[in-house]
N, C-alpha and C. Protein backbone atom coordinates (compact mmCIF):
# COMPACT_ATOMS: atom_id res chain seq x y z
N UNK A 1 0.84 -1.15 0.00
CA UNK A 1 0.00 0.00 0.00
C UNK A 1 0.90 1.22 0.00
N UNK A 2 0.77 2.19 -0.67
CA UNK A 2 1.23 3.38 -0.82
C UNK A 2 0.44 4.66 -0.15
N UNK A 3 0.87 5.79 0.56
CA UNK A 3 0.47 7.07 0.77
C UNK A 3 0.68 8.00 0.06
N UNK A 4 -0.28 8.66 -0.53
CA UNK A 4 0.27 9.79 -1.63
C UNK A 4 -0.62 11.15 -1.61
N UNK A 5 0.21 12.26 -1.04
CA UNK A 5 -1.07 13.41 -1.06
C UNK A 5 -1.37 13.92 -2.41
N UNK A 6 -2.31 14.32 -3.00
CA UNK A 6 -2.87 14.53 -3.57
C UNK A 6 -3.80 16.16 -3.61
N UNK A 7 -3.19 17.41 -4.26
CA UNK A 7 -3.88 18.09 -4.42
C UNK A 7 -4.11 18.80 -2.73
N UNK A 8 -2.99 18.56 -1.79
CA UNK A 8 -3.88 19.03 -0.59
C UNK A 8 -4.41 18.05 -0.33
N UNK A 9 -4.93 16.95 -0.47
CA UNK A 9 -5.74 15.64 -0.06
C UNK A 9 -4.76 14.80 0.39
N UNK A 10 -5.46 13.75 1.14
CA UNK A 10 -4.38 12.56 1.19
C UNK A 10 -5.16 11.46 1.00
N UNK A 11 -4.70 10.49 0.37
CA UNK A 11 -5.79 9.26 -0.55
C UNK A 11 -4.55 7.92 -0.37
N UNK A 12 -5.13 7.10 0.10
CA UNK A 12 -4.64 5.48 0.38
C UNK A 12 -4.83 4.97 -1.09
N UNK A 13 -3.99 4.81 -1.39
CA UNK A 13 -4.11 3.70 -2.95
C UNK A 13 -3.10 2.65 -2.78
N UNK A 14 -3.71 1.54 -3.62
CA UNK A 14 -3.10 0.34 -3.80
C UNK A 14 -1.43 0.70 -5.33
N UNK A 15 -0.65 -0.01 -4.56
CA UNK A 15 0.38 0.24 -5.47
C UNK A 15 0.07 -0.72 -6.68
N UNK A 16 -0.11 -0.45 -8.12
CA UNK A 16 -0.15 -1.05 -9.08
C UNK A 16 1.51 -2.24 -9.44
N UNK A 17 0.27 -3.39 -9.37
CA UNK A 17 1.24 -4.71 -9.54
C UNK A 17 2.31 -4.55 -10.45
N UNK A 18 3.54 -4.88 -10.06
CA UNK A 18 4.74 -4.70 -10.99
C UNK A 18 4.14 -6.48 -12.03
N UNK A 19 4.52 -5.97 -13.32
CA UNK A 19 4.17 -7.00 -14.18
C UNK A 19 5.48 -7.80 -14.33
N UNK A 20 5.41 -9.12 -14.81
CA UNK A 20 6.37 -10.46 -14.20
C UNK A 20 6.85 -9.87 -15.78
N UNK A 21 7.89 -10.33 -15.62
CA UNK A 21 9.08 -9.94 -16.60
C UNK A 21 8.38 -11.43 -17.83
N UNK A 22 8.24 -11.02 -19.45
CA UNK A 22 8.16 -11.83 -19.97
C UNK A 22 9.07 -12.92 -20.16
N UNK A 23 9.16 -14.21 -20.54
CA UNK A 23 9.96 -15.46 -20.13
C UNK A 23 11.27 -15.24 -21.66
N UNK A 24 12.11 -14.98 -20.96
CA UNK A 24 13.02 -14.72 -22.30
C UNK A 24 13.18 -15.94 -23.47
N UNK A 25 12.20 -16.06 -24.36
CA UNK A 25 12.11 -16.95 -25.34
C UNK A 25 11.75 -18.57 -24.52
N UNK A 26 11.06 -18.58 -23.52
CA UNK A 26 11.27 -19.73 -23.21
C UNK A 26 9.73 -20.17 -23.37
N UNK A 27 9.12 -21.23 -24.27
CA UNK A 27 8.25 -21.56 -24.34
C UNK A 27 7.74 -22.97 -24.16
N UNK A 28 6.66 -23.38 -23.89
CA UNK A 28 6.05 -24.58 -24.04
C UNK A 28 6.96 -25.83 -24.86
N UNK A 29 6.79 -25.11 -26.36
CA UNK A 29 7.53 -25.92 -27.10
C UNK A 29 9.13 -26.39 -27.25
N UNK A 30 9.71 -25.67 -26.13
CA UNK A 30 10.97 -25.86 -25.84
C UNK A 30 11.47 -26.57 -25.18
N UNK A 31 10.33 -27.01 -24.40
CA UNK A 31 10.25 -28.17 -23.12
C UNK A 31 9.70 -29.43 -23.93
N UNK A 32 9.15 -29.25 -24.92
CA UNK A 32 8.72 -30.15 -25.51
C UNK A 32 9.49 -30.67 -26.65
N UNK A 33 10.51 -29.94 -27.17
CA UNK A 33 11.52 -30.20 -27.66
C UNK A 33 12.50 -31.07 -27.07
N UNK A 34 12.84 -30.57 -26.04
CA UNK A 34 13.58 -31.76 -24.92
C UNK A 34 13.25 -32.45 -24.57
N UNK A 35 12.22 -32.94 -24.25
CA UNK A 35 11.25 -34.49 -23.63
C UNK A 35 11.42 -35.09 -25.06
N UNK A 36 11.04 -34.83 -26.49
CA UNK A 36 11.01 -35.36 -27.51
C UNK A 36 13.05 -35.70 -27.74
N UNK A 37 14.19 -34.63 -27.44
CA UNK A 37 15.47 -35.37 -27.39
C UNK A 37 15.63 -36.53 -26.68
N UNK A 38 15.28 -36.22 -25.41
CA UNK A 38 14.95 -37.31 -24.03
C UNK A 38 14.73 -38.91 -25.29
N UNK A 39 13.38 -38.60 -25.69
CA UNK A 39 13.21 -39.88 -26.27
C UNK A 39 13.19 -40.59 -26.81
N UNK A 40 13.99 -39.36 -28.15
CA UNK A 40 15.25 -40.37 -29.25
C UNK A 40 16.34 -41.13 -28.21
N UNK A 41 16.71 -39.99 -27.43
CA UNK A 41 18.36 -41.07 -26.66
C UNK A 41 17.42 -42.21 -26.16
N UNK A 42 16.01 -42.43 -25.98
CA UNK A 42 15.92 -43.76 -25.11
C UNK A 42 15.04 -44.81 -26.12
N UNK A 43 15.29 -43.98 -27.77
CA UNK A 43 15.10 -44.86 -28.88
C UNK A 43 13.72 -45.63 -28.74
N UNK A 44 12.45 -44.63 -28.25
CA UNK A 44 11.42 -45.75 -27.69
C UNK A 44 10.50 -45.31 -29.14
N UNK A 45 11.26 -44.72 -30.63
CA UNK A 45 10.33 -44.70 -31.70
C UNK A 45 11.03 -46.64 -31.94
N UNK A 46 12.07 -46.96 -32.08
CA UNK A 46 12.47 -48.28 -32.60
C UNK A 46 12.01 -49.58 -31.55
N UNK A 47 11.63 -48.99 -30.50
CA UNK A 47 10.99 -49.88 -29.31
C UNK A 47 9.55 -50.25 -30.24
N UNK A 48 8.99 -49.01 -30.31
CA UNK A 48 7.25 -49.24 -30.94
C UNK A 48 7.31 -49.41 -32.31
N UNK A 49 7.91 -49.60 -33.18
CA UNK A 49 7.99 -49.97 -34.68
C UNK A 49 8.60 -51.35 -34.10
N UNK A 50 9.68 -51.84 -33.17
CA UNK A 50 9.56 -53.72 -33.26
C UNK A 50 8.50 -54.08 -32.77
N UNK A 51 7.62 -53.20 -31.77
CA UNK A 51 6.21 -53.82 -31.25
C UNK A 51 5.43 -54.21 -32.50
N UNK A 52 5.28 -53.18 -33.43
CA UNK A 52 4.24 -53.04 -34.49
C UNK A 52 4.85 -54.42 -35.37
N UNK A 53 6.40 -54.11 -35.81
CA UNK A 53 6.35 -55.41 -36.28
C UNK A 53 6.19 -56.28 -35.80
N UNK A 54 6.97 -57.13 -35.09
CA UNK A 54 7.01 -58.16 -34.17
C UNK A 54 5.82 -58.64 -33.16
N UNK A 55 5.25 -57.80 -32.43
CA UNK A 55 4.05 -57.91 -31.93
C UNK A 55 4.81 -58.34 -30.50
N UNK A 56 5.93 -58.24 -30.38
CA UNK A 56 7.07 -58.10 -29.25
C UNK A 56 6.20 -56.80 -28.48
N UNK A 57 5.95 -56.87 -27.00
CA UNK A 57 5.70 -55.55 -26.54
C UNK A 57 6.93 -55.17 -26.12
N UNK A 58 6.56 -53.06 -25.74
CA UNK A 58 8.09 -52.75 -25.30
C UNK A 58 7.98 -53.05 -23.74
N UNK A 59 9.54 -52.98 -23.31
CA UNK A 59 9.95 -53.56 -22.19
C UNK A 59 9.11 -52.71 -21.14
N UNK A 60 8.95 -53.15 -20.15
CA UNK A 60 8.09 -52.29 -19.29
C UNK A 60 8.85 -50.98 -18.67
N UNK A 61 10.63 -51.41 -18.43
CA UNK A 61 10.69 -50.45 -18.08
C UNK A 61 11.39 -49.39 -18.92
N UNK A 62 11.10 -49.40 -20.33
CA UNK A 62 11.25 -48.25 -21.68
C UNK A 62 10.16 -48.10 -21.39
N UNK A 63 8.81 -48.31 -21.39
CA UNK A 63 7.74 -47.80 -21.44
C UNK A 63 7.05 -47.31 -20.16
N UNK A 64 7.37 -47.32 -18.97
CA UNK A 64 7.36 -46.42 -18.13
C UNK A 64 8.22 -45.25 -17.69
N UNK A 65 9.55 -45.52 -18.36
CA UNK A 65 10.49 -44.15 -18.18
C UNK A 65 10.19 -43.07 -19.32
N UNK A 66 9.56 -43.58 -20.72
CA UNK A 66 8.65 -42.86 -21.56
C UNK A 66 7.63 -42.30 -21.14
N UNK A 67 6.89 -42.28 -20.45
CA UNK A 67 5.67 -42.09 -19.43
C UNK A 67 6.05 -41.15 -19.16
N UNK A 68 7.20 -41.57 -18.02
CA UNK A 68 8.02 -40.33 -17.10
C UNK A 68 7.79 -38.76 -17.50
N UNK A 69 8.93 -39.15 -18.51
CA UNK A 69 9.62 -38.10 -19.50
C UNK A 69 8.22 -37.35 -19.75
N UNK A 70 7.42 -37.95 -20.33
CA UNK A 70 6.60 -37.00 -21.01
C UNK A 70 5.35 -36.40 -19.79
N UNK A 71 5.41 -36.82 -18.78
CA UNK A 71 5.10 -36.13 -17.34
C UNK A 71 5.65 -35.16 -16.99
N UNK A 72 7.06 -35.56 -17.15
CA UNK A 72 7.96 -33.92 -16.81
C UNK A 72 7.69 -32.89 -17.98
N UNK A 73 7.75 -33.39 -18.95
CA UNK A 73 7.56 -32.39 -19.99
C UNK A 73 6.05 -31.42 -19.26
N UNK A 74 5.28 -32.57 -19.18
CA UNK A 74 3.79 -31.64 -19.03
C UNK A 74 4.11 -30.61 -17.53
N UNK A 75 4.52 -31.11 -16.77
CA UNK A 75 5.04 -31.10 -15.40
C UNK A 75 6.36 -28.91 -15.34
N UNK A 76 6.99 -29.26 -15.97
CA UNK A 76 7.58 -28.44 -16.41
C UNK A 76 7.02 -27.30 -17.16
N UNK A 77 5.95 -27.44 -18.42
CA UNK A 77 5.74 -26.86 -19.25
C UNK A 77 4.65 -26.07 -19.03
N UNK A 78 4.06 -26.34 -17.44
CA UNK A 78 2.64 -26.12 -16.70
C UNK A 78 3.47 -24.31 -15.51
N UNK A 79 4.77 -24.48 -15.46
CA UNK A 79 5.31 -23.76 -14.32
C UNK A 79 5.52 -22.78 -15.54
N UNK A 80 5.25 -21.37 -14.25
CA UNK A 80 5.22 -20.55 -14.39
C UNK A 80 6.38 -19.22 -13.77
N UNK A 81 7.39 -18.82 -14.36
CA UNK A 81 7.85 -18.93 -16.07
C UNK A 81 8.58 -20.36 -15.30
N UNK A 82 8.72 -20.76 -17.00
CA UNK A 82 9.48 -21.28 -17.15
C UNK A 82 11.17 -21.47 -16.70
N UNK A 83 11.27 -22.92 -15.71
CA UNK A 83 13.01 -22.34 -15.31
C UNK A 83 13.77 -22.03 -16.70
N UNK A 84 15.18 -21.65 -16.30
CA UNK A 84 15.73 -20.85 -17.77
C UNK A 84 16.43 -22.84 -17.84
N UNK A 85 16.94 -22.87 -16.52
CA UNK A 85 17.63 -24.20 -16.76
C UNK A 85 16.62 -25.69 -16.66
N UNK A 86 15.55 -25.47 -17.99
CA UNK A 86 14.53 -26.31 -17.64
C UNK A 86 15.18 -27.78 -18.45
N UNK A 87 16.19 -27.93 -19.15
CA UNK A 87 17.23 -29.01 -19.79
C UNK A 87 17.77 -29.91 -18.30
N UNK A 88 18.60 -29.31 -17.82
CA UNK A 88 18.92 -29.88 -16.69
C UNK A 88 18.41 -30.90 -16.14
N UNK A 89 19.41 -31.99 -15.66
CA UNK A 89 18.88 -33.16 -15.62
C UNK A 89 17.75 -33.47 -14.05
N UNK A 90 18.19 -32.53 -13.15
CA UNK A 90 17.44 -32.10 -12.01
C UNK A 90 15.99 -32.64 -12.38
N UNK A 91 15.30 -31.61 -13.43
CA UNK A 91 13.67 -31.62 -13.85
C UNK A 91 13.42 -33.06 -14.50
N UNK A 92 13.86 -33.92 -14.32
CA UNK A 92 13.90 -35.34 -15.91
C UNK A 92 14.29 -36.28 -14.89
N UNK A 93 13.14 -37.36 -14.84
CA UNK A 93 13.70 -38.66 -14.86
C UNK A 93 14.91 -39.11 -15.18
N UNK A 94 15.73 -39.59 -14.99
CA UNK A 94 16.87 -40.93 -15.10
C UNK A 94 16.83 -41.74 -16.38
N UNK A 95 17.65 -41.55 -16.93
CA UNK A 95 17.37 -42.71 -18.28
C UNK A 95 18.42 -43.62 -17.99
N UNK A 96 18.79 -43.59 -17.11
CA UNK A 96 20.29 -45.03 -16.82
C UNK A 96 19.49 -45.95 -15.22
């Protein structure tokens, strides 16, 4: 709250909200860019093309650390701003 005289008056006003700094280029799709690197390195497009051929399912645990990943993505991509260091292995499941 601010005090400010006014004209000989004195009037209580609310200090107008400082606005959040826009997210320096950091968007949705950037996080989603990285969950999608994430899941070339864990190769789970060649996991689901031997399913499709083979009728082999994928291993349970490629297909729950795929899960993961794309949790954090949503998980990440939901916060507000965006961390700058949202790559970092901190935010991401384990792929080893």
């Amino acid at each position: 709250m601010r005090f400010a005289v006014i004209q000989g008056s004195r009037e209580w006003t609310e200090a107008m909200p400082e606005r959040a700094a826009a997210p320096q280029g950091l968007v949705v799709e950037d996080v989603q860019a990285e969950a999608r690197r994430r899941l070339r390195c864990l190769k789970i497009e060649e996991w689901r093309l031997r399913e499709f051929v083979t009728g082999t399912p994928v291993p349970d645990h490629v297909s729950h650390l795929a899960l993961q990943i794309e949790f954090a993505a949503q998980a990440i991509g939901r916060l507000s701003p965006i961390p700058s260091d949202y790559a970092d292995d901190v935010y991401w499941p384990r792929i080893w």
